[in-house]
PDB file of N, CA and C in Angstrom:
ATOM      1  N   UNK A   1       0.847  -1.178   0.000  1.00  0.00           N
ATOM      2  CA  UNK A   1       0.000   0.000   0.000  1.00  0.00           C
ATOM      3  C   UNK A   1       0.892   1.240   0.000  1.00  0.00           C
ATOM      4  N   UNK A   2       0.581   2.271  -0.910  1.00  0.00           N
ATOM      5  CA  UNK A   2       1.225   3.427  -0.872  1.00  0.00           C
ATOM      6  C   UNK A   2       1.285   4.116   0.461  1.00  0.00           C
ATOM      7  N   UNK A   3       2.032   5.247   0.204  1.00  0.00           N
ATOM      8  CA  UNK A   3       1.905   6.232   1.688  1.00  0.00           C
ATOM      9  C   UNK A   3       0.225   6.956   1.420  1.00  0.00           C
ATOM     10  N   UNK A   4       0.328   7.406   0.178  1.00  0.00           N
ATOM     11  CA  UNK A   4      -1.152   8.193   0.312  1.00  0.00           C
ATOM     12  C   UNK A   4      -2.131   7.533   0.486  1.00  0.00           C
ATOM     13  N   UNK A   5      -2.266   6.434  -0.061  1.00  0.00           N
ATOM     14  CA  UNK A   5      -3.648   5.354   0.216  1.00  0.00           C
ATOM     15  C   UNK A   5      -3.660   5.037   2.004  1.00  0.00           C
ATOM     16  N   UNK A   6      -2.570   5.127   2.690  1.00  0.00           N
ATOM     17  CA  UNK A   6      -2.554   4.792   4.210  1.00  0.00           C
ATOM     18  C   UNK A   6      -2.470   5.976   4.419  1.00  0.00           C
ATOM     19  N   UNK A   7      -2.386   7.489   4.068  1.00  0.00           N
ATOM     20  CA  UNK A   7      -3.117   8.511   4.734  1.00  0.00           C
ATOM     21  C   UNK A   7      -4.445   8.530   4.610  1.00  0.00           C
ATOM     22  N   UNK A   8      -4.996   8.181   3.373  1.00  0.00           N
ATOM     23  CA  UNK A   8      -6.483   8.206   3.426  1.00  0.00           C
ATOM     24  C   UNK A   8      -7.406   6.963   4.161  1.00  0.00           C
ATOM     25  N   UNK A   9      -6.784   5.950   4.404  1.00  0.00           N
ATOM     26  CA  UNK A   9      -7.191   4.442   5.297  1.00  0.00           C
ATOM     27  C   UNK A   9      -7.067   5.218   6.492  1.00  0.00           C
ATOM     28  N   UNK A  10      -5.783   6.388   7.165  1.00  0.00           N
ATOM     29  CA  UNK A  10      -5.752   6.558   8.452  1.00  0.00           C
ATOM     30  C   UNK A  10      -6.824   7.652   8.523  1.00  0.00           C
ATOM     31  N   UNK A  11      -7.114   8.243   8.002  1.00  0.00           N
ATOM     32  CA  UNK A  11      -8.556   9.457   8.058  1.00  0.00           C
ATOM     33  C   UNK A  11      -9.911   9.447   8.014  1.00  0.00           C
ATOM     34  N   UNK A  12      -9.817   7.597   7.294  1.00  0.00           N
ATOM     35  CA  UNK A  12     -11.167   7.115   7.299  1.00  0.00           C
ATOM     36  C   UNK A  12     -11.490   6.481   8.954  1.00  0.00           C
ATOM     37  N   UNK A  13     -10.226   6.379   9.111  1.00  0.00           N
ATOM     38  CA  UNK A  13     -10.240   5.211  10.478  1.00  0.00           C
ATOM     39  C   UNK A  13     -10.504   6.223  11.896  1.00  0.00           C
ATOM     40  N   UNK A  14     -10.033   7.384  11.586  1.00  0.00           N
ATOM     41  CA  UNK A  14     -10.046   8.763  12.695  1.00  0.00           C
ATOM     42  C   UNK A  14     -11.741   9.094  12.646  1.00  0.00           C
ATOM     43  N   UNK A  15     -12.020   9.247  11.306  1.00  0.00           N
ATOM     44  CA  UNK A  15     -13.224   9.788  11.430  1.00  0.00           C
ATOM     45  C   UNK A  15     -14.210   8.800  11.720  1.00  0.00           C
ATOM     46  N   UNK A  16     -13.690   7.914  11.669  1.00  0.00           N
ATOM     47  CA  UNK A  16     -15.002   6.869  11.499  1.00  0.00           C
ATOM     48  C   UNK A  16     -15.731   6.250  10.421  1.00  0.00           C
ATOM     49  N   UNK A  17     -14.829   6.963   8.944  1.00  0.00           N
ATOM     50  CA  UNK A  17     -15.934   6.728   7.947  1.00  0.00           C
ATOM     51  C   UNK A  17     -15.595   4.789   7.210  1.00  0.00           C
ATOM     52  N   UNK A  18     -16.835   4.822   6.542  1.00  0.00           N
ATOM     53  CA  UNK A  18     -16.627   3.232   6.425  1.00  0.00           C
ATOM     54  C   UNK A  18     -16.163   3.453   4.882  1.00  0.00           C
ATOM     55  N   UNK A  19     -17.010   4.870   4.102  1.00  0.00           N
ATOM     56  CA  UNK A  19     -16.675   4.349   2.455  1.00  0.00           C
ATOM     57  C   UNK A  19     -15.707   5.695   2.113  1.00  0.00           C
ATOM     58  N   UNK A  20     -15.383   5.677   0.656  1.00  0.00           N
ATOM     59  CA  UNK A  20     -14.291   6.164   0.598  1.00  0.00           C
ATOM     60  C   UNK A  20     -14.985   7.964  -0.025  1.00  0.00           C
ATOM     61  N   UNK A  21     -16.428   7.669  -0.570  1.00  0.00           N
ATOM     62  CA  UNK A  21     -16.730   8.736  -1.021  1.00  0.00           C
ATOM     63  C   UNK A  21     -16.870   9.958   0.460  1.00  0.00           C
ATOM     64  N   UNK A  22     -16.913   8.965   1.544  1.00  0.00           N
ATOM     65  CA  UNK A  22     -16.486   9.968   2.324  1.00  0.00           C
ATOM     66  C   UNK A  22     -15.742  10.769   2.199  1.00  0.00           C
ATOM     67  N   UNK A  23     -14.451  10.841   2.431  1.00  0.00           N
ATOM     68  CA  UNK A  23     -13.416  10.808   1.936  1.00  0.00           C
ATOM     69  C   UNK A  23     -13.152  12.054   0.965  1.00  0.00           C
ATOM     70  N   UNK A  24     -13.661  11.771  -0.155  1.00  0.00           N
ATOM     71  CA  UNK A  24     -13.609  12.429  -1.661  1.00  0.00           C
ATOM     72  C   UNK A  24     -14.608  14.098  -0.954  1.00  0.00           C
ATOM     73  N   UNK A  25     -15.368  13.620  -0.330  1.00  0.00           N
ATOM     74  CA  UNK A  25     -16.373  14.686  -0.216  1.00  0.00           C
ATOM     75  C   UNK A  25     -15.880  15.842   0.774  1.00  0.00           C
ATOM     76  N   UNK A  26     -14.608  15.400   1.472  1.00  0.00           N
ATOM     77  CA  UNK A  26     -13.972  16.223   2.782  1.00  0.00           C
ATOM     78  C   UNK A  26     -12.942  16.754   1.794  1.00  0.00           C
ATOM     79  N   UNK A  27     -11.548  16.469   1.470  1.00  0.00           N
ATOM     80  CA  UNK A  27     -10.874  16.733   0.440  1.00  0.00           C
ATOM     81  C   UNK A  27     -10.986  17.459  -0.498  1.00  0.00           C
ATOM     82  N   UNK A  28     -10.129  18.610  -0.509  1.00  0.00           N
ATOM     83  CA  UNK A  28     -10.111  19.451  -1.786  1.00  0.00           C
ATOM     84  C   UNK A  28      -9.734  18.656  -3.062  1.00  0.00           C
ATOM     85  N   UNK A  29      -9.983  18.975  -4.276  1.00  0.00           N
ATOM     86  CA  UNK A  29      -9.935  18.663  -5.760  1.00  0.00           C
ATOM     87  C   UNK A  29      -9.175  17.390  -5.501  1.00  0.00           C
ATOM     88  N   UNK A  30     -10.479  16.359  -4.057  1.00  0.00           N
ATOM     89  CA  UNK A  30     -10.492  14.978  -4.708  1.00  0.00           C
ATOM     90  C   UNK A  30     -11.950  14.446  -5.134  1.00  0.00           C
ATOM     91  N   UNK A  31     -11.986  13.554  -5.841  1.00  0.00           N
ATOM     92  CA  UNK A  31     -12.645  13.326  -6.963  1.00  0.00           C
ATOM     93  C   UNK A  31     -13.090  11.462  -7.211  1.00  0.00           C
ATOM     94  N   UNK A  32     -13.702  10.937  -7.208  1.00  0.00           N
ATOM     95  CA  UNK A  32     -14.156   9.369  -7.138  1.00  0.00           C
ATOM     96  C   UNK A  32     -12.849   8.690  -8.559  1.00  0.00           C
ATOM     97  N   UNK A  33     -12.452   9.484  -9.389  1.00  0.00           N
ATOM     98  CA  UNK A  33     -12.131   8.708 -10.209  1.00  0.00           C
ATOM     99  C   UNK A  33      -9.899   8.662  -9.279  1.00  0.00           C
ATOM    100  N   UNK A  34      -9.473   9.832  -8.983  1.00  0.00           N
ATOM    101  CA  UNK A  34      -8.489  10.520  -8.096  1.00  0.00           C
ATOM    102  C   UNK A  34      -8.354   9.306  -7.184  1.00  0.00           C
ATOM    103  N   UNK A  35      -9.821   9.011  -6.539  1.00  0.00           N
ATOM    104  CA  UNK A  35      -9.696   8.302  -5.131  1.00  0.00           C
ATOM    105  C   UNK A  35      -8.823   6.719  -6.126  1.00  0.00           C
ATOM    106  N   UNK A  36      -9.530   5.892  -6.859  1.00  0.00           N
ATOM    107  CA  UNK A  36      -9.436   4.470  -7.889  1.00  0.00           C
ATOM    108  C   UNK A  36      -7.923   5.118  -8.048  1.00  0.00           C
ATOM    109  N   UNK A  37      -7.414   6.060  -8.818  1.00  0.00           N
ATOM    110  CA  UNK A  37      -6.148   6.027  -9.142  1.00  0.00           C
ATOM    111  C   UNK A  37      -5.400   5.744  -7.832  1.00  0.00           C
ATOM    112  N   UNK A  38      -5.469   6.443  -6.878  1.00  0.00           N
ATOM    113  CA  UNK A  38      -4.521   6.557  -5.561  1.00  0.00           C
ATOM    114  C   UNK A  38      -4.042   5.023  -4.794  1.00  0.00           C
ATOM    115  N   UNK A  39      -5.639   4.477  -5.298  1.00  0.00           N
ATOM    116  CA  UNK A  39      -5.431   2.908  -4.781  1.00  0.00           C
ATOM    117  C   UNK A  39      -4.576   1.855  -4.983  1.00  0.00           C
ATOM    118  N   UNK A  40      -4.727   2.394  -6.610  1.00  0.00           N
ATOM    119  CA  UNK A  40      -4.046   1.762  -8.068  1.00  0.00           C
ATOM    120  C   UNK A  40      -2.563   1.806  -7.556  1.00  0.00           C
ATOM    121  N   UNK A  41      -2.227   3.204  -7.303  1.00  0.00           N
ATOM    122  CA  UNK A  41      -0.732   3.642  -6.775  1.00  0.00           C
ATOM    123  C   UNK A  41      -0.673   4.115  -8.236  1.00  0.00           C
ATOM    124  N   UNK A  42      -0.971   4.671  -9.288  1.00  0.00           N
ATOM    125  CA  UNK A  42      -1.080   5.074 -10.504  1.00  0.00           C
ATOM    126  C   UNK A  42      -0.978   6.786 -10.060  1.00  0.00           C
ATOM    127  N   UNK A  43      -1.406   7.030  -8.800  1.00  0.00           N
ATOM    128  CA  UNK A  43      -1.692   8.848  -8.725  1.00  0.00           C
ATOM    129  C   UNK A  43      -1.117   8.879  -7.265  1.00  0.00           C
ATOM    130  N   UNK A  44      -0.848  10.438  -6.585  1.00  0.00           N
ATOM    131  CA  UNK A  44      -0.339  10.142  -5.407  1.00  0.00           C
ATOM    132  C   UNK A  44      -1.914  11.703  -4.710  1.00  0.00           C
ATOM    133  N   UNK A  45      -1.552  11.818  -3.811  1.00  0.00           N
ATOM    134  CA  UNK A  45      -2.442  12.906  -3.128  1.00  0.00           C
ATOM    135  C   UNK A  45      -1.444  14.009  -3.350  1.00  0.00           C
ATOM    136  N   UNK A  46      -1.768  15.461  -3.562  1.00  0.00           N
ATOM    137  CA  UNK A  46      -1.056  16.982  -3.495  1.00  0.00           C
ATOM    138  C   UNK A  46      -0.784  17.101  -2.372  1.00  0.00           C
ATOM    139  N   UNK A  47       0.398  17.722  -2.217  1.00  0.00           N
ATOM    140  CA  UNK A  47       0.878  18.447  -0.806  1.00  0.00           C
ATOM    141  C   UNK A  47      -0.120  19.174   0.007  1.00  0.00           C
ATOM    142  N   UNK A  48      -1.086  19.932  -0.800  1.00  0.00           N
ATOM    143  CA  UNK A  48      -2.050  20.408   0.113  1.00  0.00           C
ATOM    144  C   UNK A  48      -2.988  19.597   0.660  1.00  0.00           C
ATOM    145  N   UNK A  49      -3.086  18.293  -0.396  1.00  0.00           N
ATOM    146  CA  UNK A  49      -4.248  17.610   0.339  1.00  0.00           C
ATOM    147  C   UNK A  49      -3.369  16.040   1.209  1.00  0.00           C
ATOM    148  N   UNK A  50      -2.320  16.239   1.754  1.00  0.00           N
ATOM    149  CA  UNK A  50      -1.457  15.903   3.004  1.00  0.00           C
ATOM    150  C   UNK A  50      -1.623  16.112   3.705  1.00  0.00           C
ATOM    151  N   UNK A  51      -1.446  17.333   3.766  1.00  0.00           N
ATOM    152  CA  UNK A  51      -1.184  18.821   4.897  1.00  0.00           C
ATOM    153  C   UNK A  51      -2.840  18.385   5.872  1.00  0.00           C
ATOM    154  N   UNK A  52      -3.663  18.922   4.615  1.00  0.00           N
ATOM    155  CA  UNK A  52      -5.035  18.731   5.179  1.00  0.00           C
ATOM    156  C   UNK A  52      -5.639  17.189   5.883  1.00  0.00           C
ATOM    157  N   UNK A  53      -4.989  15.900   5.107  1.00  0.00           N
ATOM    158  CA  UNK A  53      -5.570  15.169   6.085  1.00  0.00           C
ATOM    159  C   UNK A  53      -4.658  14.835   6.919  1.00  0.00           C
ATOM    160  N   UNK A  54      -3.244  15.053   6.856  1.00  0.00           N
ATOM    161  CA  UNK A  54      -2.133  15.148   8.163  1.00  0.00           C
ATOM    162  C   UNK A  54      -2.540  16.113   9.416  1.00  0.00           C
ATOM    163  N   UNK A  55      -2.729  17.099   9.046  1.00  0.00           N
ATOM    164  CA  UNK A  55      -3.320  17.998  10.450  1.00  0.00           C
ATOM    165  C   UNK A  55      -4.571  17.159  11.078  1.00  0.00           C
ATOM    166  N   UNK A  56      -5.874  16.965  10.120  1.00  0.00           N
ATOM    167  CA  UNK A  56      -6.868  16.244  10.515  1.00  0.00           C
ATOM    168  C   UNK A  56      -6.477  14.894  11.700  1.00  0.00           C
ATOM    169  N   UNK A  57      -5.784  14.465  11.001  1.00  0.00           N
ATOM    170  CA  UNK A  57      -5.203  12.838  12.285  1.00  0.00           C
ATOM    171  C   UNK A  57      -4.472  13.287  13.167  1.00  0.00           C
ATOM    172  N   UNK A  58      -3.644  14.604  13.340  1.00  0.00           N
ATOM    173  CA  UNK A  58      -2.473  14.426  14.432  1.00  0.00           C
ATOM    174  C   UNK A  58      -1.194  14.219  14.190  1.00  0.00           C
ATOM    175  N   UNK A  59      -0.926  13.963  12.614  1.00  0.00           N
ATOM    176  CA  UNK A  59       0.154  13.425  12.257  1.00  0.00           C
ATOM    177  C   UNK A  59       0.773  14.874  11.892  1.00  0.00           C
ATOM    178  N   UNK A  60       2.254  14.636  11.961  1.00  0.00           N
ATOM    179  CA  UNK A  60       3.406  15.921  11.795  1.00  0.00           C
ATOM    180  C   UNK A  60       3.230  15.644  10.245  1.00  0.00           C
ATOM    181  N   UNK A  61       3.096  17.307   9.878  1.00  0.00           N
ATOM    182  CA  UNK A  61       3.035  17.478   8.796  1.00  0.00           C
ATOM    183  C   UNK A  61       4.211  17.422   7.756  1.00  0.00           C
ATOM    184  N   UNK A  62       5.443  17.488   8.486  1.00  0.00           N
ATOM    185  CA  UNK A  62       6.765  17.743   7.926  1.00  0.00           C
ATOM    186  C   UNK A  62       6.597  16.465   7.441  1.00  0.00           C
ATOM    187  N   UNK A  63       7.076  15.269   8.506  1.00  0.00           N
ATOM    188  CA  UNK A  63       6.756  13.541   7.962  1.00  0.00           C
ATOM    189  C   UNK A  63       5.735  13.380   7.177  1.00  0.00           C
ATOM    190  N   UNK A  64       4.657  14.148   6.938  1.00  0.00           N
ATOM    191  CA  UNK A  64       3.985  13.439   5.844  1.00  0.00           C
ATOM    192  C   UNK A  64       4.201  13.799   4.666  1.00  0.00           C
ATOM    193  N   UNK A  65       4.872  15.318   3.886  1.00  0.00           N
ATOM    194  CA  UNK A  65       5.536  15.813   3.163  1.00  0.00           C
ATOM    195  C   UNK A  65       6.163  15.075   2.607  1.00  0.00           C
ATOM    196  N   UNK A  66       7.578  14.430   3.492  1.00  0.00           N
ATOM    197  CA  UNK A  66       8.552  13.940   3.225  1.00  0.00           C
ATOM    198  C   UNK A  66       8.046  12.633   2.972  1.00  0.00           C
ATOM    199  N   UNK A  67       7.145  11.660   3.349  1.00  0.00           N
ATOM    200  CA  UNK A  67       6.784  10.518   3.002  1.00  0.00           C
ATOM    201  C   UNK A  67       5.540  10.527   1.226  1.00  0.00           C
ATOM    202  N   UNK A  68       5.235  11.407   1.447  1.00  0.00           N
ATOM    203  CA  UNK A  68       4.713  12.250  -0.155  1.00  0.00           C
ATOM    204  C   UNK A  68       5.928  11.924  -1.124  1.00  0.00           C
ATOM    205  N   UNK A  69       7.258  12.631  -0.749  1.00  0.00           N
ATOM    206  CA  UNK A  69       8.566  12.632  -1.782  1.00  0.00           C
ATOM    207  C   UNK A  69       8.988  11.602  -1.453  1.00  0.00           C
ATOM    208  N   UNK A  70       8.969  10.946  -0.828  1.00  0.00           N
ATOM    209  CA  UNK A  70       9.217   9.471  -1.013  1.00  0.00           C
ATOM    210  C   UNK A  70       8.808   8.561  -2.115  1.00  0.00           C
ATOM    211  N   UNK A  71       7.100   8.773  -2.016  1.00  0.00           N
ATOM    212  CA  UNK A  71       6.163   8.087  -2.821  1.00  0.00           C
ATOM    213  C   UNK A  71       6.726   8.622  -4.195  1.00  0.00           C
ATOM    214  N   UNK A  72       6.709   9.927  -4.513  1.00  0.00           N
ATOM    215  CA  UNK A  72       6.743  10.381  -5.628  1.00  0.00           C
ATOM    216  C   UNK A  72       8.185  10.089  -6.499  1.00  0.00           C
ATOM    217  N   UNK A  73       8.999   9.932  -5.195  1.00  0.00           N
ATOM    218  CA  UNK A  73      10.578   9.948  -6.471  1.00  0.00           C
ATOM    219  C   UNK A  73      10.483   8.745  -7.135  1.00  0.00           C
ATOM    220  N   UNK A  74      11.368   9.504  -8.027  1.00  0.00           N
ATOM    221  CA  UNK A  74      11.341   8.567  -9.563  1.00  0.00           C
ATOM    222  C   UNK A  74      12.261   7.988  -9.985  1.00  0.00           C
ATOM    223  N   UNK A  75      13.577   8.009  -8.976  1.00  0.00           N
ATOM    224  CA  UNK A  75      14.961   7.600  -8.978  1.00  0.00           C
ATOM    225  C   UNK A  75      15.057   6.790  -8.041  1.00  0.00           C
ATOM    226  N   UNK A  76      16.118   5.799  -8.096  1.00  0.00           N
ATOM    227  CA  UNK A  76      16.835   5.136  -6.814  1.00  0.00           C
ATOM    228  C   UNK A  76      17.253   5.897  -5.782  1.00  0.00           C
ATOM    229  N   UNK A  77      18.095   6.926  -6.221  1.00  0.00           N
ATOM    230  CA  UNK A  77      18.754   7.961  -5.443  1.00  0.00           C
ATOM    231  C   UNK A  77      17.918   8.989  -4.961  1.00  0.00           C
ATOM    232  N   UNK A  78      17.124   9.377  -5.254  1.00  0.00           N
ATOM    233  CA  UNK A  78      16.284  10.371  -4.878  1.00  0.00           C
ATOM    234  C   UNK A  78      14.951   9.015  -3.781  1.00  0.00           C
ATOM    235  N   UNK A  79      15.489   8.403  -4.214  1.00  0.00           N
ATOM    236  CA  UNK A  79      14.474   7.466  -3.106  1.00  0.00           C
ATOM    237  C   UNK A  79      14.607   7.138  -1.731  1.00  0.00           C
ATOM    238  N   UNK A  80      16.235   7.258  -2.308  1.00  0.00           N
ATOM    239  CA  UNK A  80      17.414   6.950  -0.989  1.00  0.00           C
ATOM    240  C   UNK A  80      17.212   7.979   0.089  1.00  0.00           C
ATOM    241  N   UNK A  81      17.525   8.999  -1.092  1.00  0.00           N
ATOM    242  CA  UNK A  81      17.688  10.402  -0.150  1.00  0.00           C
ATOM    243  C   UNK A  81      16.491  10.526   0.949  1.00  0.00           C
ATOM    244  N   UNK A  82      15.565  10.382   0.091  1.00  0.00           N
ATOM    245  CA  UNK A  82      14.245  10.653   1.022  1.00  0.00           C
ATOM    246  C   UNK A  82      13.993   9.676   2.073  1.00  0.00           C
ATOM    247  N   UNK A  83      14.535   8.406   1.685  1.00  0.00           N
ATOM    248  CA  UNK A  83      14.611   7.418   2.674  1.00  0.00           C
ATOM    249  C   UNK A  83      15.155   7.933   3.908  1.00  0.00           C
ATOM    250  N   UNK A  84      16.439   8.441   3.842  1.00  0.00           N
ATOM    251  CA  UNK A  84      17.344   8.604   4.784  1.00  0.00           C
ATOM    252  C   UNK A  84      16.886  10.282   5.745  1.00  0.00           C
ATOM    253  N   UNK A  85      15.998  10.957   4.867  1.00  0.00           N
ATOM    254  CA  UNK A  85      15.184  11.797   5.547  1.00  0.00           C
ATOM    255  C   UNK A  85      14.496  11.535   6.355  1.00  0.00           C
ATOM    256  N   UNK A  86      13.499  10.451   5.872  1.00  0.00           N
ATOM    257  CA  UNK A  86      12.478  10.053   6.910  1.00  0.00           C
ATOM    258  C   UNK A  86      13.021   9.522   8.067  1.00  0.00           C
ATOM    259  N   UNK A  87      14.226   8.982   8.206  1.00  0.00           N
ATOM    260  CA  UNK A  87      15.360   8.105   9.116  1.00  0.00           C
ATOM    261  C   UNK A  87      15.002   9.222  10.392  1.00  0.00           C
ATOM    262  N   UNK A  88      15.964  10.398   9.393  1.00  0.00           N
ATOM    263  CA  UNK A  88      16.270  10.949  10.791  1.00  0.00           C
ATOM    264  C   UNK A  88      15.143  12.242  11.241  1.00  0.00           C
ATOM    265  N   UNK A  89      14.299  12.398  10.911  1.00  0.00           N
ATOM    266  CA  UNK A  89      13.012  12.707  11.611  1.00  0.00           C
ATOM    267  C   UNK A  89      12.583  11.688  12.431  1.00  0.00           C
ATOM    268  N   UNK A  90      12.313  10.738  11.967  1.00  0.00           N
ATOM    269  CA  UNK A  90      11.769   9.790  13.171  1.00  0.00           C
ATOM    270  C   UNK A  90      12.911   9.440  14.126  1.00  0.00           C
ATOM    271  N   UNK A  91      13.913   9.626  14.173  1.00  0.00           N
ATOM    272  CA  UNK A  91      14.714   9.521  15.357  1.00  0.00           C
ATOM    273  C   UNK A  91      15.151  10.685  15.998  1.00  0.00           C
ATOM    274  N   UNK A  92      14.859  12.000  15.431  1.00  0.00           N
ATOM    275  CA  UNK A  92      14.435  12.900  16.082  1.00  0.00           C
ATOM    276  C   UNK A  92      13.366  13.420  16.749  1.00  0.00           C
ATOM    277  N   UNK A  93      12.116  12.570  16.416  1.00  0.00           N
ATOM    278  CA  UNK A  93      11.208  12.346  16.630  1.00  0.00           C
ATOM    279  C   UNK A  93      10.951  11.783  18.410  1.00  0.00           C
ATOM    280  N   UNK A  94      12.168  10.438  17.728  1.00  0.00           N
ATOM    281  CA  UNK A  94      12.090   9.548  19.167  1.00  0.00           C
ATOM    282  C   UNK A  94      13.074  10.260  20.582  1.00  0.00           C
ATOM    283  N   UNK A  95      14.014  10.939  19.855  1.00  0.00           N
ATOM    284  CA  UNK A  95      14.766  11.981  21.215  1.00  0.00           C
ATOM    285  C   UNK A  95      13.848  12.584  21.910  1.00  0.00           C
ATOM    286  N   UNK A  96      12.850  13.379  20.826  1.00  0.00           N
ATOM    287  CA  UNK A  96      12.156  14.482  21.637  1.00  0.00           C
ATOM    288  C   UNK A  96      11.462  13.958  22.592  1.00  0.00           C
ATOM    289  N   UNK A  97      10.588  12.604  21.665  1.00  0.00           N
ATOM    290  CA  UNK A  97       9.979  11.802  23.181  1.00  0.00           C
ATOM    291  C   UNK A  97      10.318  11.442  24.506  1.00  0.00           C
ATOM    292  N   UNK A  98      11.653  10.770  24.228  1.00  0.00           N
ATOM    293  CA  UNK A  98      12.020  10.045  25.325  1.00  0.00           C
ATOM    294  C   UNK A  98      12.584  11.506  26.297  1.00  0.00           C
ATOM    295  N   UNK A  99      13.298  12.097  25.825  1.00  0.00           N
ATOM    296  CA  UNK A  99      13.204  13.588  26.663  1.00  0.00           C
ATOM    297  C   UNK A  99      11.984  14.123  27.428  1.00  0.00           C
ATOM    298  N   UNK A 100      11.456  14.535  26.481  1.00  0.00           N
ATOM    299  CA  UNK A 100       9.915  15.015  27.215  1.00  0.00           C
ATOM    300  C   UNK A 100      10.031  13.913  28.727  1.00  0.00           C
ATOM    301  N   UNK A 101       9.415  12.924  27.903  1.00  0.00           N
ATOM    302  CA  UNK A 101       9.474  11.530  29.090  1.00  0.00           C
ATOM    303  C   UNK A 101      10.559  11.694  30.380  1.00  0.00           C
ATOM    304  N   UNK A 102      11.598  11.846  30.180  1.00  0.00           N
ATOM    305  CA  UNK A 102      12.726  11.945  30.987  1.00  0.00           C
ATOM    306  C   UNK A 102      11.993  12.983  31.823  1.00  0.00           C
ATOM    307  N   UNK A 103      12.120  14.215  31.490  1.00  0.00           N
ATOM    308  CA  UNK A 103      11.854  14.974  31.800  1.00  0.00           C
ATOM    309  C   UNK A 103      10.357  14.977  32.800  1.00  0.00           C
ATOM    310  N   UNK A 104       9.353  14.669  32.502  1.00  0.00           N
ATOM    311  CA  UNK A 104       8.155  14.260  33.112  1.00  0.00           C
ATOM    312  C   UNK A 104       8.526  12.921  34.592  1.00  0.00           C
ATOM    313  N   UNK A 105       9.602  12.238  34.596  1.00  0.00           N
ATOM    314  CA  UNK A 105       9.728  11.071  35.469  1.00  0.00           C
ATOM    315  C   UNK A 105       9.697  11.873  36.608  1.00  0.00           C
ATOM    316  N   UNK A 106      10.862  12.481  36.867  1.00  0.00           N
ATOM    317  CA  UNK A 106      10.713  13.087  38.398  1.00  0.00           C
ATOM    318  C   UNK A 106       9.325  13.904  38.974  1.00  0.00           C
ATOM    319  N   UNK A 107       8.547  14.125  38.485  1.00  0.00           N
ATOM    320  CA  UNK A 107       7.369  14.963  39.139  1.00  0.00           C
ATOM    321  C   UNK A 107       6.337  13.395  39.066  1.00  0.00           C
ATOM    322  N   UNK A 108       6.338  12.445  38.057  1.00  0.00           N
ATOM    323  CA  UNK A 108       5.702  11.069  38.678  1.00  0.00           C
ATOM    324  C   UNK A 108       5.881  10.603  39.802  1.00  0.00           C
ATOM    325  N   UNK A 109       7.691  10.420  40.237  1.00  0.00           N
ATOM    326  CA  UNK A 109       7.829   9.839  41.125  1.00  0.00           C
ATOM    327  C   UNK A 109       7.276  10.603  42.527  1.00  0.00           C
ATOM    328  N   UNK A 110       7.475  12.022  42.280  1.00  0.00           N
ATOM    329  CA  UNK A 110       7.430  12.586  43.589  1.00  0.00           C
ATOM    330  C   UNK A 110       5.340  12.355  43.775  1.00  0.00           C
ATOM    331  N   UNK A 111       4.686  12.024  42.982  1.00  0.00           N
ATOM    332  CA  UNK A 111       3.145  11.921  43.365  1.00  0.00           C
ATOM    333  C   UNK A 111       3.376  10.755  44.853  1.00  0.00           C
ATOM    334  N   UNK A 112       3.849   9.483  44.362  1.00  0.00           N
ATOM    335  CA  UNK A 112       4.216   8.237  44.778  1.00  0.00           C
ATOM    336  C   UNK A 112       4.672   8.582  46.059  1.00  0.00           C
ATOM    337  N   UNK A 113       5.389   9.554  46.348  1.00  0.00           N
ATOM    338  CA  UNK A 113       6.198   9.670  47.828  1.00  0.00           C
ATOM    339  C   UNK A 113       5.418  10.258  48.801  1.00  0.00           C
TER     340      UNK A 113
END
């Protein structure tokens, strides 16, 4: 499954919806025939209509961008590249967490005492 077809599976799944014309009907200049291509992996979704169902779920918009140019490159190398983008967002991703986290332990423990 593409990245865009699992942004639109994750927006159906947020909202609740069961069919896809849902979907088509929330979405800017998407379209029933747009939705069949995307499935196909024949078409990808526009940056704007990322953005829009990336904000909608919660998801960082930067990562979904970059997982967009993923889908879209047309090279090995340009596949790579983007590969190795997405790398290190999500492990910048995972610092910030486990920080935050770090950071949050001592005021847990002190509830406990």
């Amino acid at each position: 499954m593409n990245f865009s077809y699992e942004l639109i599976e994750k927006y159906k799944n947020f909202k609740g919806y069961t069919q896809d014309k849902q979907v088509v009907a929330d979405v800017e200049k998407m379209h029933k025939g747009l939705m069949s291509e995307i499935k196909s992996g024949k078409k990808h979704l526009t940056a704007d209509q990322v953005i829009f169902l990336a904000n909608a779920i919660g998801m960082e918009r930067n990562e979904a961008l970059v997982k967009l140019s993923l889908e879209r490159a047309k090279s090995k190398e340009e596949k790579k590249v983007w590969e190795d983008v997405v790398k290190k967002i999500s492990a910048a991703c995972a610092i910030v967490g486990l920080c935050i986290g770090l950071a949050a332990e001592p005021e847990s423990q002190e509830a406990f005492n």
